[in-house]
N, C-alpha and C. Protein backbone atom coordinates (compact mmCIF):
# COMPACT_ATOMS: atom_id res chain seq x y z
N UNK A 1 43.32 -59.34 -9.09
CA UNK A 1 43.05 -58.01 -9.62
C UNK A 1 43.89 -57.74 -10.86
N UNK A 2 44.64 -58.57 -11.04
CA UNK A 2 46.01 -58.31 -12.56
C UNK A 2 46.36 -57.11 -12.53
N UNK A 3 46.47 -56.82 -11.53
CA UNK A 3 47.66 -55.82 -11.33
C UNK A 3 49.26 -55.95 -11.84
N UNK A 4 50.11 -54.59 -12.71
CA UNK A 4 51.34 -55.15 -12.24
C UNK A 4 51.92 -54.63 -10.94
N UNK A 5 52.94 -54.98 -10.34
CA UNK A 5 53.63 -54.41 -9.75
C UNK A 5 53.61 -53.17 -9.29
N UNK A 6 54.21 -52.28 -10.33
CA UNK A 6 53.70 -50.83 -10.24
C UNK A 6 52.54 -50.72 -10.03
N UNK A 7 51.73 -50.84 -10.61
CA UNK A 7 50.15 -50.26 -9.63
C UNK A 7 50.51 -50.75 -8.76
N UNK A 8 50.68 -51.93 -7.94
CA UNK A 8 50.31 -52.24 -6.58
C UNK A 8 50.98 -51.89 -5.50
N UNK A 9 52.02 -51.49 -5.97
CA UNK A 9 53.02 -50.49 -4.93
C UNK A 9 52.13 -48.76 -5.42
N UNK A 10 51.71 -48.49 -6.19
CA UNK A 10 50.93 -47.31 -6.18
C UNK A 10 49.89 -47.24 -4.94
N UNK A 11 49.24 -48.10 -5.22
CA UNK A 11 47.87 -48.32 -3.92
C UNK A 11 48.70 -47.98 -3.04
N UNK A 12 49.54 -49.40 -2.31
CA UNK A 12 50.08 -49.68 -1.37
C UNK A 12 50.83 -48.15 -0.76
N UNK A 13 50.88 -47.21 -1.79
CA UNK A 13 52.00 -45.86 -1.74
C UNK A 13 53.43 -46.44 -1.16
N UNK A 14 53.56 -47.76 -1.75
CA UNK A 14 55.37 -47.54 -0.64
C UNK A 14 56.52 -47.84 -2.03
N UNK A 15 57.54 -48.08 -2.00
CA UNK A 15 58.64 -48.25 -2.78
C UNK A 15 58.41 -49.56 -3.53
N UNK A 16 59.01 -49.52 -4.73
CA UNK A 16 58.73 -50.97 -5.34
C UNK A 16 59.78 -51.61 -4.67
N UNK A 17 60.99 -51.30 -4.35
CA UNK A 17 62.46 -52.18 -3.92
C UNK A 17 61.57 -52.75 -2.82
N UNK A 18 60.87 -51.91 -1.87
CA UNK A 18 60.69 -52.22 -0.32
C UNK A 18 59.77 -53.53 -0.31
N UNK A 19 58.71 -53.43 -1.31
CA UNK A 19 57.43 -54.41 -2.05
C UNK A 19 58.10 -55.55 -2.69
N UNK A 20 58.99 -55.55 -3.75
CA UNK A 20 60.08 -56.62 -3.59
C UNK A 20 60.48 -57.39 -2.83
N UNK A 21 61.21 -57.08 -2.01
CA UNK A 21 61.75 -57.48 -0.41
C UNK A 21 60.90 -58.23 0.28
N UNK A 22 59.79 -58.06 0.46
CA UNK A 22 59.27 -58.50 0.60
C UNK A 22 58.74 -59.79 -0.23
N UNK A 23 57.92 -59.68 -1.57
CA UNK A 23 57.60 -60.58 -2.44
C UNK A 23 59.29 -61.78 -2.28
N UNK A 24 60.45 -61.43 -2.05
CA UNK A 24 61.48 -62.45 -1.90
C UNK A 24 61.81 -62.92 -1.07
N UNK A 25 61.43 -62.76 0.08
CA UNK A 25 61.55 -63.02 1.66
C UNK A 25 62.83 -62.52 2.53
N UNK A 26 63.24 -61.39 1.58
CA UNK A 26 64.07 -60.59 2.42
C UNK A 26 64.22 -59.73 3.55
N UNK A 27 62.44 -59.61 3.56
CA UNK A 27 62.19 -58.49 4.50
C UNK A 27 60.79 -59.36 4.66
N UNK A 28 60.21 -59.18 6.13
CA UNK A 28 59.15 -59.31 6.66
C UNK A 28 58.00 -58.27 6.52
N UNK A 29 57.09 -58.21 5.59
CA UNK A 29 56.02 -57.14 6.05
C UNK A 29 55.49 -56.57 7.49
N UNK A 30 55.04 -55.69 7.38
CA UNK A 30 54.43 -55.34 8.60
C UNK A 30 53.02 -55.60 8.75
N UNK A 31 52.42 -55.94 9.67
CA UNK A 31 51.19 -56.30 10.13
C UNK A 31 50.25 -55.37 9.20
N UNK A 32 50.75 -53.83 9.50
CA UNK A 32 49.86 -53.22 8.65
C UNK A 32 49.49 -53.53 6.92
N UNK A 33 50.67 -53.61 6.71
CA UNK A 33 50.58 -54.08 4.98
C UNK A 33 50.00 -55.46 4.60
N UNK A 34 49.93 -56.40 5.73
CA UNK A 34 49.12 -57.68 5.60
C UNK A 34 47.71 -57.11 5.73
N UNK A 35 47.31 -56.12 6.77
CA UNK A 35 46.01 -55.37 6.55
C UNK A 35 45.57 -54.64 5.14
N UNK A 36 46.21 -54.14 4.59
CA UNK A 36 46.00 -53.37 3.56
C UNK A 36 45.59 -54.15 2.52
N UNK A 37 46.41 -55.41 2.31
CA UNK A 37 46.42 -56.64 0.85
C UNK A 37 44.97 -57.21 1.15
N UNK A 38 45.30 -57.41 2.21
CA UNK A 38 43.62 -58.18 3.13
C UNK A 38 41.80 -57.37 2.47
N UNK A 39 42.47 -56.71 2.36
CA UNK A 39 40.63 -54.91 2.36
C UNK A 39 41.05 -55.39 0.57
N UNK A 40 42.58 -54.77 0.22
CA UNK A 40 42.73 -54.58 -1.61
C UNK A 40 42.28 -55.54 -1.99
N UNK A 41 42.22 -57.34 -1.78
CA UNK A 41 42.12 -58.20 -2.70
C UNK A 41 40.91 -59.33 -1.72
N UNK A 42 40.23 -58.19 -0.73
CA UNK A 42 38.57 -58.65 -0.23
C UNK A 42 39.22 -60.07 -0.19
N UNK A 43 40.14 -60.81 0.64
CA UNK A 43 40.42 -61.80 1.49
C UNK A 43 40.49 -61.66 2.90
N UNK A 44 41.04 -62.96 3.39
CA UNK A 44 41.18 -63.29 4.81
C UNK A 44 42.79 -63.04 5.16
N UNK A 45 43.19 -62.67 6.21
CA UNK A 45 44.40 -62.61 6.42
C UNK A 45 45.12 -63.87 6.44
N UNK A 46 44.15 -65.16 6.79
CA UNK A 46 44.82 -66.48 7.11
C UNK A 46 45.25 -66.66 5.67
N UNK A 47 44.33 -66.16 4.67
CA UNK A 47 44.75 -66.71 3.25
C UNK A 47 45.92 -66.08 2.86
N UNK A 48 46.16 -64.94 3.08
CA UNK A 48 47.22 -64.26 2.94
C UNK A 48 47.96 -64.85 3.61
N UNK A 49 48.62 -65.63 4.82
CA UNK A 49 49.51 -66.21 5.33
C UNK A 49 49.72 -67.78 4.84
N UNK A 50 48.78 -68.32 4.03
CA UNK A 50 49.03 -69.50 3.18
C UNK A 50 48.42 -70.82 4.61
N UNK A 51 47.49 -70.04 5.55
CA UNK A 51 47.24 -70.36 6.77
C UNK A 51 45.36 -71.40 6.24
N UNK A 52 44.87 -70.94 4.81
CA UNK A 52 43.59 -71.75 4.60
C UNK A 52 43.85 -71.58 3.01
N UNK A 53 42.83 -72.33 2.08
CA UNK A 53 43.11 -72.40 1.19
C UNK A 53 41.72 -71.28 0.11
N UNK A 54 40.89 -71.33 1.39
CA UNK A 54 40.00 -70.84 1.49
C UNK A 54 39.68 -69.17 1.21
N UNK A 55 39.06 -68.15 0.09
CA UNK A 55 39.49 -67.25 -0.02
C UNK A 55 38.14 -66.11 0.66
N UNK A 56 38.12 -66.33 2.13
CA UNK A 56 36.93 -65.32 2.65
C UNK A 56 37.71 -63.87 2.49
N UNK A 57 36.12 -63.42 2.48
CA UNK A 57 35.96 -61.51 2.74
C UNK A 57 37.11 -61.39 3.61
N UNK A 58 37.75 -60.30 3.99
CA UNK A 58 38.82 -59.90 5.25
C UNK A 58 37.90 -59.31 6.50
N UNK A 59 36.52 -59.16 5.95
CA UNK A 59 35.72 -58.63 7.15
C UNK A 59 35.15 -59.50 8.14
């Protein structure tokens, strides 16, 4: 989507530090926010977990 950052913590509505933390592996997302990326960027959750290489719908 070429998003930066800022927008995508906009969508997301949460903190950029907290969205960071994440992007560095400081912090674990929550299930929900793996849901959210999943619908925003019309993938699969496995792809989001680096689990297929494969980029299906999230539906």
């Amino acid at each position: 989507m070429d998003l930066t950052q800022e927008e995508l913590v906009k969508k997301l509505d949460m903190h950029k530090t907290t969205y960071t933390n994440y992007e560095q592996g400081k912090r674990e997302p929550p299930f929900e926010l793996i849901i959210k990326l999943a619908k925003l960027y019309d993938v699969s959750i496995d792809y989001i977990a680096g689990l297929t290489n494969i980029r299906k719908s999230y539906k």
